[in-house]
N, C-alpha and C. Protein backbone atom coordinates (compact mmCIF):
# COMPACT_ATOMS: atom_id res chain seq x y z
N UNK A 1 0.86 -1.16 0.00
CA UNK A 1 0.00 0.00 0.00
C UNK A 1 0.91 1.23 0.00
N UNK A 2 0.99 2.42 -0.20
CA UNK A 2 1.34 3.65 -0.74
C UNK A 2 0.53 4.97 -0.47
N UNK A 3 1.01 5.93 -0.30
CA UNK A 3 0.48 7.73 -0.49
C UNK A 3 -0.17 7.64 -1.36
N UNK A 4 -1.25 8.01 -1.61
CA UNK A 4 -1.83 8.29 -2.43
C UNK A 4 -1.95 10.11 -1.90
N UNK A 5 -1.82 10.69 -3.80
CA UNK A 5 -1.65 11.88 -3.64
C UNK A 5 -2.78 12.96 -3.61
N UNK A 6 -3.86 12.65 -4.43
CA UNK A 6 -5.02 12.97 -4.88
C UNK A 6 -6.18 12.95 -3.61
N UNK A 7 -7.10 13.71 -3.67
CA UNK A 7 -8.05 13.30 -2.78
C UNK A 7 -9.01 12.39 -3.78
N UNK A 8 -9.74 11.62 -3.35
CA UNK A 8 -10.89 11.02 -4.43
C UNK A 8 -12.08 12.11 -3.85
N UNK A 9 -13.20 12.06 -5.11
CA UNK A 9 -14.48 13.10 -5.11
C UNK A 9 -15.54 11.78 -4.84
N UNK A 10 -15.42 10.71 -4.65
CA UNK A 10 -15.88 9.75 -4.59
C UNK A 10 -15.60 8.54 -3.01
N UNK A 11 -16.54 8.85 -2.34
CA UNK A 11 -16.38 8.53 -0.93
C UNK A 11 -16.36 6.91 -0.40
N UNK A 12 -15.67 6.72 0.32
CA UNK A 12 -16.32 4.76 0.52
C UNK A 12 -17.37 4.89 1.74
N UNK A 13 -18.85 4.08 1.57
CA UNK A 13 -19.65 3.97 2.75
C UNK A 13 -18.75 3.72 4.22
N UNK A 14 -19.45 4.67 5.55
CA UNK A 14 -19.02 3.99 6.08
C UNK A 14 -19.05 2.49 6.61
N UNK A 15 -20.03 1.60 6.42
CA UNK A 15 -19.86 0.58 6.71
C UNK A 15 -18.82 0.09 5.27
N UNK A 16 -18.48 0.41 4.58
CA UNK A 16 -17.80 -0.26 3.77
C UNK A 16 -15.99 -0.09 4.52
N UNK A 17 -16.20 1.49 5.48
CA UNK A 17 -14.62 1.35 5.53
C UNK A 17 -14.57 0.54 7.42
N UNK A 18 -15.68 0.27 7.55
CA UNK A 18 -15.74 -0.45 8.79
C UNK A 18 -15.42 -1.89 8.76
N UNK A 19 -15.22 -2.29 7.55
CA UNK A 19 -15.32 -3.57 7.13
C UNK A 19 -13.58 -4.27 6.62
N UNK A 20 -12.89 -2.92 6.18
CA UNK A 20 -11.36 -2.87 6.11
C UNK A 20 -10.64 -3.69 6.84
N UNK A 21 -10.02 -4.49 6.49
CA UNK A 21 -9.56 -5.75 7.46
C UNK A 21 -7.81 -4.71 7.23
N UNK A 22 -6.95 -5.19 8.39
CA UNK A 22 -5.78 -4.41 8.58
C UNK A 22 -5.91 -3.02 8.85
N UNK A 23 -4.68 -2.47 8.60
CA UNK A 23 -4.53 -1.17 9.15
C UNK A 23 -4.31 -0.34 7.69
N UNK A 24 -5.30 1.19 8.43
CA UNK A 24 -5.98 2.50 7.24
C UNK A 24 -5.48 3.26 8.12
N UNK A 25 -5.29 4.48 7.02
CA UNK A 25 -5.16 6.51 7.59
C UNK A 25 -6.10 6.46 6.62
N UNK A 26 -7.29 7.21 7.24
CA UNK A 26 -8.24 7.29 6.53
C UNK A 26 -8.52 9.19 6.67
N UNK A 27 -7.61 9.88 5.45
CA UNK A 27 -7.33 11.29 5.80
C UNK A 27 -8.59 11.99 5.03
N UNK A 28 -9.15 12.76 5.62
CA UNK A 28 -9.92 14.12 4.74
C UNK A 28 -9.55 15.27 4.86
N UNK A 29 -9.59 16.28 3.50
CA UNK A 29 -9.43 17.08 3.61
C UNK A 29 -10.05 17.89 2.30
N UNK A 30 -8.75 18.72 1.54
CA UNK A 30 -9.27 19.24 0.27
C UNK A 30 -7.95 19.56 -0.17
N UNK A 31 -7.69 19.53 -1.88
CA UNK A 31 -7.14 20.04 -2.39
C UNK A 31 -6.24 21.24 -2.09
N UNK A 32 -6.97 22.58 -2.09
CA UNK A 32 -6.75 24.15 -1.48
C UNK A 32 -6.70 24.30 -0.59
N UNK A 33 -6.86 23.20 0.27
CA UNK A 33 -6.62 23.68 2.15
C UNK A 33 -4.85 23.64 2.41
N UNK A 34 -4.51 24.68 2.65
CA UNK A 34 -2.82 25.08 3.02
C UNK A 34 -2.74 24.11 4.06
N UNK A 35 -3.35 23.80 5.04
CA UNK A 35 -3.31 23.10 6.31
C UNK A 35 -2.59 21.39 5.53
N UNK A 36 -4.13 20.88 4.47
CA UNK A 36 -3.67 19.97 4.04
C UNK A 36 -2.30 19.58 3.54
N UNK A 37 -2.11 20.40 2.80
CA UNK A 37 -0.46 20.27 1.98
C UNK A 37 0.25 20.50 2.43
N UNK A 38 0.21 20.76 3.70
CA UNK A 38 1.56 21.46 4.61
C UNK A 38 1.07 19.84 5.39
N UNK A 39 0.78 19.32 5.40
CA UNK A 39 1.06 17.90 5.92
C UNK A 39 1.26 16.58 5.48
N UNK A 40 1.22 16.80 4.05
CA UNK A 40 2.10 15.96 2.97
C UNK A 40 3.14 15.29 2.93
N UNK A 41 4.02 16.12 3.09
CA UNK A 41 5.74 15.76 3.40
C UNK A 41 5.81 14.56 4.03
N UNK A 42 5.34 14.58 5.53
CA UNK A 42 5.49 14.67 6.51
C UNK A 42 4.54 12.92 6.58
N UNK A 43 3.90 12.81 5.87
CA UNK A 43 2.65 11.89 6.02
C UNK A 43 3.17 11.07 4.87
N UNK A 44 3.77 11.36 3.73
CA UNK A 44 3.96 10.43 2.70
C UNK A 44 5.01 9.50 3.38
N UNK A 45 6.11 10.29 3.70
CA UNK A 45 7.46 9.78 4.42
C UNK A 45 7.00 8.25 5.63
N UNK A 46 6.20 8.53 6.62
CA UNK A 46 5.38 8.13 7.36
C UNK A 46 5.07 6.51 6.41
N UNK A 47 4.20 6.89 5.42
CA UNK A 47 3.97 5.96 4.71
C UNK A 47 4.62 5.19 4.10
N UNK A 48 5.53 5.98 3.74
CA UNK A 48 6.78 4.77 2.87
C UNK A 48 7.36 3.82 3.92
N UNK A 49 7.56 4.38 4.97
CA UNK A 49 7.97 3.22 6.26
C UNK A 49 7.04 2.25 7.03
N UNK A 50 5.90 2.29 6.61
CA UNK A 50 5.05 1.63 6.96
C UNK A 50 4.30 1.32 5.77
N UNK A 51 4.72 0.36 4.96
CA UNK A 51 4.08 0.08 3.89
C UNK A 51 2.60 -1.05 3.97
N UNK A 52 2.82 -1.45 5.03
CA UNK A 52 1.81 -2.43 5.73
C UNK A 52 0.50 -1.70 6.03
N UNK A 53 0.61 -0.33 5.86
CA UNK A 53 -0.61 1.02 5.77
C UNK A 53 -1.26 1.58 4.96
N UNK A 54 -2.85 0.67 4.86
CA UNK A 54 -3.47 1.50 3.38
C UNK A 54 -3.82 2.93 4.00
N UNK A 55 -3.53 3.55 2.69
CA UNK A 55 -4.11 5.36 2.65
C UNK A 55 -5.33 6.04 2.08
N UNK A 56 -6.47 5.90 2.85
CA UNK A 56 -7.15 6.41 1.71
C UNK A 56 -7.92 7.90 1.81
N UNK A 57 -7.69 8.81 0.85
CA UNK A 57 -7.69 10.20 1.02
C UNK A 57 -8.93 10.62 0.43
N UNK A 58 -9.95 11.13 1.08
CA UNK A 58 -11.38 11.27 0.70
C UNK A 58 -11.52 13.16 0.72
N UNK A 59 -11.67 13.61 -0.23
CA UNK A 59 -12.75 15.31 -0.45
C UNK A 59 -13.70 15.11 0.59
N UNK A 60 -13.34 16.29 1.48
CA UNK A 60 -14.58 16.37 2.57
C UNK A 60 -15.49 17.76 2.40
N UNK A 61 -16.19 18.27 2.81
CA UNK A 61 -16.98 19.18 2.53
C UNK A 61 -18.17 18.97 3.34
N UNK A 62 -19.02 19.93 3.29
CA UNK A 62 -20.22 20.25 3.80
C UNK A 62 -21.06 19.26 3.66
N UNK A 63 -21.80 18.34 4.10
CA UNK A 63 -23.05 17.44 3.39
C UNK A 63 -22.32 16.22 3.24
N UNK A 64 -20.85 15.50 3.32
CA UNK A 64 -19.79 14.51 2.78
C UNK A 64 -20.65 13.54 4.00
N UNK A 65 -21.19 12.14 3.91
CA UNK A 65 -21.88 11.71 4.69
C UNK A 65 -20.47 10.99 5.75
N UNK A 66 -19.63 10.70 5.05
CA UNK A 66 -18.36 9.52 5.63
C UNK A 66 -17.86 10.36 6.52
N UNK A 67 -17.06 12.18 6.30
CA UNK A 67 -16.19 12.50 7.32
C UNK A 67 -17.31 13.21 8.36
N UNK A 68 -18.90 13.32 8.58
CA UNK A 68 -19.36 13.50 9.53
C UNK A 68 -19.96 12.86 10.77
N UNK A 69 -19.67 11.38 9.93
CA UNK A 69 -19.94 10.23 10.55
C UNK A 69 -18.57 10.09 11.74
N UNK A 70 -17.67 10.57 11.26
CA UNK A 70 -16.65 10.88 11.88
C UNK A 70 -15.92 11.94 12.97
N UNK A 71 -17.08 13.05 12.76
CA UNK A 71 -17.60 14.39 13.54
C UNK A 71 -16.14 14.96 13.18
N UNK A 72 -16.11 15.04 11.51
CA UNK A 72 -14.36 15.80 11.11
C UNK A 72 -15.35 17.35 11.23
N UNK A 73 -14.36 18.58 11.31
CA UNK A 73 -14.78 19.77 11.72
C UNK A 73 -13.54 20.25 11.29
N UNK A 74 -12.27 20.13 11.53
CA UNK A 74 -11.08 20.73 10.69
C UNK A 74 -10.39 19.77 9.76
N UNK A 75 -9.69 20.52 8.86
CA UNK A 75 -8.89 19.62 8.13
C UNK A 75 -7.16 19.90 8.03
N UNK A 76 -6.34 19.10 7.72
CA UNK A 76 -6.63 17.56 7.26
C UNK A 76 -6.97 16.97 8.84
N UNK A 77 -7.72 15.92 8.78
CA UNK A 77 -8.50 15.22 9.30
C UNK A 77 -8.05 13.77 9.01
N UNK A 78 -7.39 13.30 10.44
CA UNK A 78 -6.52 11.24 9.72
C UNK A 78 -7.02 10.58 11.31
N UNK A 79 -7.82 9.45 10.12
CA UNK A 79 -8.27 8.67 11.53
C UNK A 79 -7.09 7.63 11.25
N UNK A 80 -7.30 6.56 11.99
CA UNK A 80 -6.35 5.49 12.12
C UNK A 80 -6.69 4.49 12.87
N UNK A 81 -6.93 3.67 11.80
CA UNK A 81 -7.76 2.46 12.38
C UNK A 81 -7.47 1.40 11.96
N UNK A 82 -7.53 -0.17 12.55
CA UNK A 82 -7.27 -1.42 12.21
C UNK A 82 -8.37 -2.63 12.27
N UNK A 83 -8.69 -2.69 11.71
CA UNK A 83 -9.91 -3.41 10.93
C UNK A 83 -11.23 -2.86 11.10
N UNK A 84 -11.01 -1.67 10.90
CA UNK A 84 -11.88 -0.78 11.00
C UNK A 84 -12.27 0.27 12.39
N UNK A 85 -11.86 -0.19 13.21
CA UNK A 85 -11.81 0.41 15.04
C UNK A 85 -10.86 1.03 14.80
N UNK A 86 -11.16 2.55 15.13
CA UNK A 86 -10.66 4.08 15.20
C UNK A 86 -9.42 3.79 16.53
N UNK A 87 -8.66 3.83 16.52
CA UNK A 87 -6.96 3.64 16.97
C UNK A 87 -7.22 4.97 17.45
N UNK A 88 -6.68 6.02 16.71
CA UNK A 88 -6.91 7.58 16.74
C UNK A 88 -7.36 8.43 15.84
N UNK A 89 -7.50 9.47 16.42
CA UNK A 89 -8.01 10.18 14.98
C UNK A 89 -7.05 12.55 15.79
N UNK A 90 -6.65 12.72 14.05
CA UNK A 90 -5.96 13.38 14.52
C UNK A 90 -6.32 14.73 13.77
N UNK A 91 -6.80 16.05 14.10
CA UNK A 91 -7.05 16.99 13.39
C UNK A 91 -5.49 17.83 13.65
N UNK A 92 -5.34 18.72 12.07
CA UNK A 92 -4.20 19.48 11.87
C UNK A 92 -3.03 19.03 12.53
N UNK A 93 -2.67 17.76 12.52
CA UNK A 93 -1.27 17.42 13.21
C UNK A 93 -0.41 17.67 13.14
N UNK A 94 0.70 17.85 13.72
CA UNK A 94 2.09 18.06 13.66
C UNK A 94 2.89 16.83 13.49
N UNK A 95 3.97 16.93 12.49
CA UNK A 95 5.14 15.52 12.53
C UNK A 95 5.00 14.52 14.08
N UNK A 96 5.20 15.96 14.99
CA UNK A 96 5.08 14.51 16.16
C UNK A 96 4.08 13.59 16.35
N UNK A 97 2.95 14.51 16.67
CA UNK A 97 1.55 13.58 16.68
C UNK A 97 1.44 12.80 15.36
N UNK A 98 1.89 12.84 14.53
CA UNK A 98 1.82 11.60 13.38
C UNK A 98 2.86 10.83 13.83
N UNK A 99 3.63 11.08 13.94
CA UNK A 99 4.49 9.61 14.09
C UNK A 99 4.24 9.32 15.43
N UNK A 100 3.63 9.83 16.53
CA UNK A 100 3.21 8.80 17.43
C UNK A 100 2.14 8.20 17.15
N UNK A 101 0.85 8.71 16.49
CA UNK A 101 -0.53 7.92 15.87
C UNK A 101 -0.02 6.32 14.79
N UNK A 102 1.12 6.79 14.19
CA UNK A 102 1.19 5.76 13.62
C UNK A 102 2.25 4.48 13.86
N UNK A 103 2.83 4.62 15.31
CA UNK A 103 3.48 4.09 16.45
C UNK A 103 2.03 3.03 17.05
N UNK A 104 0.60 3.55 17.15
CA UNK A 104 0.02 2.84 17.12
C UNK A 104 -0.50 1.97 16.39
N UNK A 105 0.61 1.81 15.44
CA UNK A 105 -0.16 0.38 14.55
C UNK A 105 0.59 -0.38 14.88
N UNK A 106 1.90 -0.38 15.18
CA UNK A 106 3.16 -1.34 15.84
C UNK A 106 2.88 -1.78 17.12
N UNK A 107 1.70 -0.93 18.53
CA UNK A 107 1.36 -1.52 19.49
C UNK A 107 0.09 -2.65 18.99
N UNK A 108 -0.79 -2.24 17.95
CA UNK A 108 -1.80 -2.96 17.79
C UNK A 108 -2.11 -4.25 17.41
């Protein structure tokens, strides 16, 4: 599994991402959000060392049924979960708080 760079405009149900067997960063955000892309770097890197980590990057917005199910309110927005059970979930993070969120897939 890999960064994916793109957000998709096309959402997975949540019972569909409840159903995810292994370990997800399941990030929302947007394109134009500065917040988002300023956490790129930082999150791909993350990923390449943990290749055992699907990524999947969903367009959130107003009305998005998946990231409110999630009660997202800022972005980027990364839950982290293993077979679907929310591990953590992390609004506007910093390098540290990501690499400790994803320290919890190595306790899990």
């Amino acid at each position: 599994m890999s960064y994916i760079a793109d957000y998709s405009t096309s959402e997975p149900t949540r019972a569909e991402v409840d159903a995810l067997a292994g370990f997800t960063v399941l990030e929302f955000g947007a394109e134009w959000c500065p917040h988002c892309q300023a956490v790129q770097p930082g999150l791909r890197s993350l990923l390449e060392v943990h290749p055992q980590v699907r990524h999947l990057k969903v367009e959130d917005g107003k009305g998005r049924p998946l990231g409110r199910s999630y009660a997202v309110k800022l972005w980027p927005n990364l839950v982290f979960l293993q077979d679907g059970k929310v591990l953590a979930q992390l609004a506007r993070p910093d390098q540290s708080s990501l690499e400790k969120a994803f320290q919890s897939f190595s306790k899990a």
